[in-house]
N, C-alpha and C. Protein backbone atom coordinates (compact mmCIF):
# COMPACT_ATOMS: atom_id res chain seq x y z
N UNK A 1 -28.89 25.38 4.13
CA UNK A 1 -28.76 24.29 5.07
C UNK A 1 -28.73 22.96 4.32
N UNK A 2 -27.43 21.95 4.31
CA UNK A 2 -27.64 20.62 3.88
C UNK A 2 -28.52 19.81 4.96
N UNK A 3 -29.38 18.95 4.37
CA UNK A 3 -29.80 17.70 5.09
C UNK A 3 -28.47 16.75 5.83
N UNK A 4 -28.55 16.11 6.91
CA UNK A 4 -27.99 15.37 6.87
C UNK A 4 -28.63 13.87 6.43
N UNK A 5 -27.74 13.12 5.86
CA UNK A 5 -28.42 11.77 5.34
C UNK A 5 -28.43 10.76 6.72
N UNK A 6 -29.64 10.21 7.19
CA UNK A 6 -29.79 9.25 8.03
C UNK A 6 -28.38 7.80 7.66
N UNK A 7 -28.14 7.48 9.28
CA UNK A 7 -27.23 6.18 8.97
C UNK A 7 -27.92 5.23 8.71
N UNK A 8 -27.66 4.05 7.81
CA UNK A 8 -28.20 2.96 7.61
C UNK A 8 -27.85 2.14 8.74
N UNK A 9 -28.75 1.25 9.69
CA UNK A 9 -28.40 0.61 10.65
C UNK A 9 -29.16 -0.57 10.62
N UNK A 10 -28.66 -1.59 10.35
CA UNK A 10 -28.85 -3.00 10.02
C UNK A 10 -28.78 -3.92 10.92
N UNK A 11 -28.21 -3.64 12.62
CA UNK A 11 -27.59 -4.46 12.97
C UNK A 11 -28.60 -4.60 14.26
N UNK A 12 -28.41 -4.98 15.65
CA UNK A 12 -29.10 -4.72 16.80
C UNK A 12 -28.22 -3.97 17.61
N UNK A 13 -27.54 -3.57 17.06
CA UNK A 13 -26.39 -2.10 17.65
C UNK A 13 -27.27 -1.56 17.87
N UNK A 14 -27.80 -0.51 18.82
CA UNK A 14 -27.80 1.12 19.08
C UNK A 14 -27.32 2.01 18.18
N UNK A 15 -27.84 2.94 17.54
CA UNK A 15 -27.00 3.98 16.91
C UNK A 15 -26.05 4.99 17.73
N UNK A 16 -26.23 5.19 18.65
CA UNK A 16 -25.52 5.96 19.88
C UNK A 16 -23.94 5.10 20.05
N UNK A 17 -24.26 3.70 20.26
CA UNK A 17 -22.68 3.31 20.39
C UNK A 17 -22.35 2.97 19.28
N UNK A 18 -22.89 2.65 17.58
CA UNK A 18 -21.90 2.70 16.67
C UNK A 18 -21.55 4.08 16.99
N UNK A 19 -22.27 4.94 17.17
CA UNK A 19 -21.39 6.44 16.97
C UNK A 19 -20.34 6.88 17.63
N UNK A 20 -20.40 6.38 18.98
CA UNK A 20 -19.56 6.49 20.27
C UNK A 20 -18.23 5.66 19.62
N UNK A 21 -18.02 4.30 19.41
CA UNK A 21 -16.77 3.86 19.04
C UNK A 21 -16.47 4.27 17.80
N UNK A 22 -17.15 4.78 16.80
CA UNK A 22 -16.53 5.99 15.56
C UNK A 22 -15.56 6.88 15.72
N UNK A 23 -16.76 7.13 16.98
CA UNK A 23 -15.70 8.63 17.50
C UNK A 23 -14.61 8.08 18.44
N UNK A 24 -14.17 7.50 18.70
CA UNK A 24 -13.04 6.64 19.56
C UNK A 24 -12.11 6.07 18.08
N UNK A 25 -12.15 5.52 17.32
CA UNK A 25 -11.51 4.97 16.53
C UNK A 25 -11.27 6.20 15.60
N UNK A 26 -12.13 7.14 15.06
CA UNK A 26 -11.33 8.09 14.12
C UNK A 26 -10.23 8.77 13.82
N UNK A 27 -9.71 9.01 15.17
CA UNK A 27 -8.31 9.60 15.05
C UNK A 27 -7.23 8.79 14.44
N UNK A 28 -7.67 7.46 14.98
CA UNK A 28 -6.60 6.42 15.14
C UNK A 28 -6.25 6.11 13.37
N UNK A 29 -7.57 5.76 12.31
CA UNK A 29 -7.78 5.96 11.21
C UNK A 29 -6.74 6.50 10.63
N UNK A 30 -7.68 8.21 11.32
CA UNK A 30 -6.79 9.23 9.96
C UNK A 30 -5.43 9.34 10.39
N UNK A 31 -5.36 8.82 11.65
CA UNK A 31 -3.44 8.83 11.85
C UNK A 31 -2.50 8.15 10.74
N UNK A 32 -3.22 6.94 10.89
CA UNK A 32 -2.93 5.63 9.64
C UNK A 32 -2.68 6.44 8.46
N UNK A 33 -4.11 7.05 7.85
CA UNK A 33 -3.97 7.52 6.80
C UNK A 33 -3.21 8.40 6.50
N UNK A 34 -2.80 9.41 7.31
CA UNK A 34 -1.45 10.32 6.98
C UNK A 34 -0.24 9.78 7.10
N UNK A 35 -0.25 8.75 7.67
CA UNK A 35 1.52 7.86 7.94
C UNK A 35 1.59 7.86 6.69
N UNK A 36 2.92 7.63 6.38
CA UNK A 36 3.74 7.04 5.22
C UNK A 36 3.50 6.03 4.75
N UNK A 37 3.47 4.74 5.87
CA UNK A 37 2.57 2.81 5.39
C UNK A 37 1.58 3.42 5.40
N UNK A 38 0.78 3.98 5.98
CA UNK A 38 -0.83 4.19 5.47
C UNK A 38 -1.02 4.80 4.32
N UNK A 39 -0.12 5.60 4.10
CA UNK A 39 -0.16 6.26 2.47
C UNK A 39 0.04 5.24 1.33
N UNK A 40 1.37 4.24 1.77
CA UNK A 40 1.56 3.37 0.69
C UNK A 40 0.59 1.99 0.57
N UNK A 41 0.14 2.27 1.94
CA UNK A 41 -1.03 1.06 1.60
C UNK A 41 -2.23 1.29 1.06
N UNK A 42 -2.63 1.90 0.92
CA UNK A 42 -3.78 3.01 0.47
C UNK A 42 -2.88 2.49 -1.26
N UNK A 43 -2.12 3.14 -1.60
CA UNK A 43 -1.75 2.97 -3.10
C UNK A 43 -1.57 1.75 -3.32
N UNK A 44 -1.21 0.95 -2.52
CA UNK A 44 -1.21 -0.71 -2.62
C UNK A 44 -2.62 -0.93 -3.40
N UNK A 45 -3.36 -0.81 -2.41
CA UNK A 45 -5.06 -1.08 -2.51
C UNK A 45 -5.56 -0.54 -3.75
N UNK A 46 -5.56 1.02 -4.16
CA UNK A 46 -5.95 1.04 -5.16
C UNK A 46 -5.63 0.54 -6.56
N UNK A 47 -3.86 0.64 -6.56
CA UNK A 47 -3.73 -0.51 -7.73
C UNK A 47 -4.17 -2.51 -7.70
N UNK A 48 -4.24 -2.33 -6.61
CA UNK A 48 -5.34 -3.67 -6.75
C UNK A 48 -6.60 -4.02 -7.37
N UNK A 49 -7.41 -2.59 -6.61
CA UNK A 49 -8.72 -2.96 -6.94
C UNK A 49 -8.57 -2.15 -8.42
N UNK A 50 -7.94 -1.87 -8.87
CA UNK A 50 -7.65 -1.00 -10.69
C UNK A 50 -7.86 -2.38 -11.30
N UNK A 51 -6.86 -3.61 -10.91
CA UNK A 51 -6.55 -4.61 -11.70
C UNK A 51 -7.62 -5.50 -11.68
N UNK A 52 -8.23 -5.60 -10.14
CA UNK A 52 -9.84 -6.28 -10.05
C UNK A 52 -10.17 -5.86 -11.44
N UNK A 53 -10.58 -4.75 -11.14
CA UNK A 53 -11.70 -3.57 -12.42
C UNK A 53 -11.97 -4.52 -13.84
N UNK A 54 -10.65 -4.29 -13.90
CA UNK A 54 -9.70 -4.50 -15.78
C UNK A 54 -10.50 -5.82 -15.66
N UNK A 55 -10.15 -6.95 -15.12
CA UNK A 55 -10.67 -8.15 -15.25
C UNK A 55 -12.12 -8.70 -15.81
């Protein structure tokens, strides 16, 4: 059995509705992330933050 790790909650949110609009927004996400612009933006980003790095 893994533990699950507690969320860090910082805010005066509820943990129930950060969780609730998670679960409302996730699909939408990983849709992004499988598109084609979401793929190339994703590679956008990481050669960005590569060049941050180097600096």
């Amino acid at each position: 059995m893994s533990k699950r790790k507690k969320p860090i909650n910082n805010t005066n949110i509820p943990q129930h509705q950060i969780e609730a609009i998670a679960r409302c927004i996730l699909p939408d996400i990983l849709a992004f992330y499988e598109s084609i612009e979401g793929q190339r933006e994703f590679e956008e980003w990481k050669k960005q933050r590569q060049a941050e790095q180097k600096e």
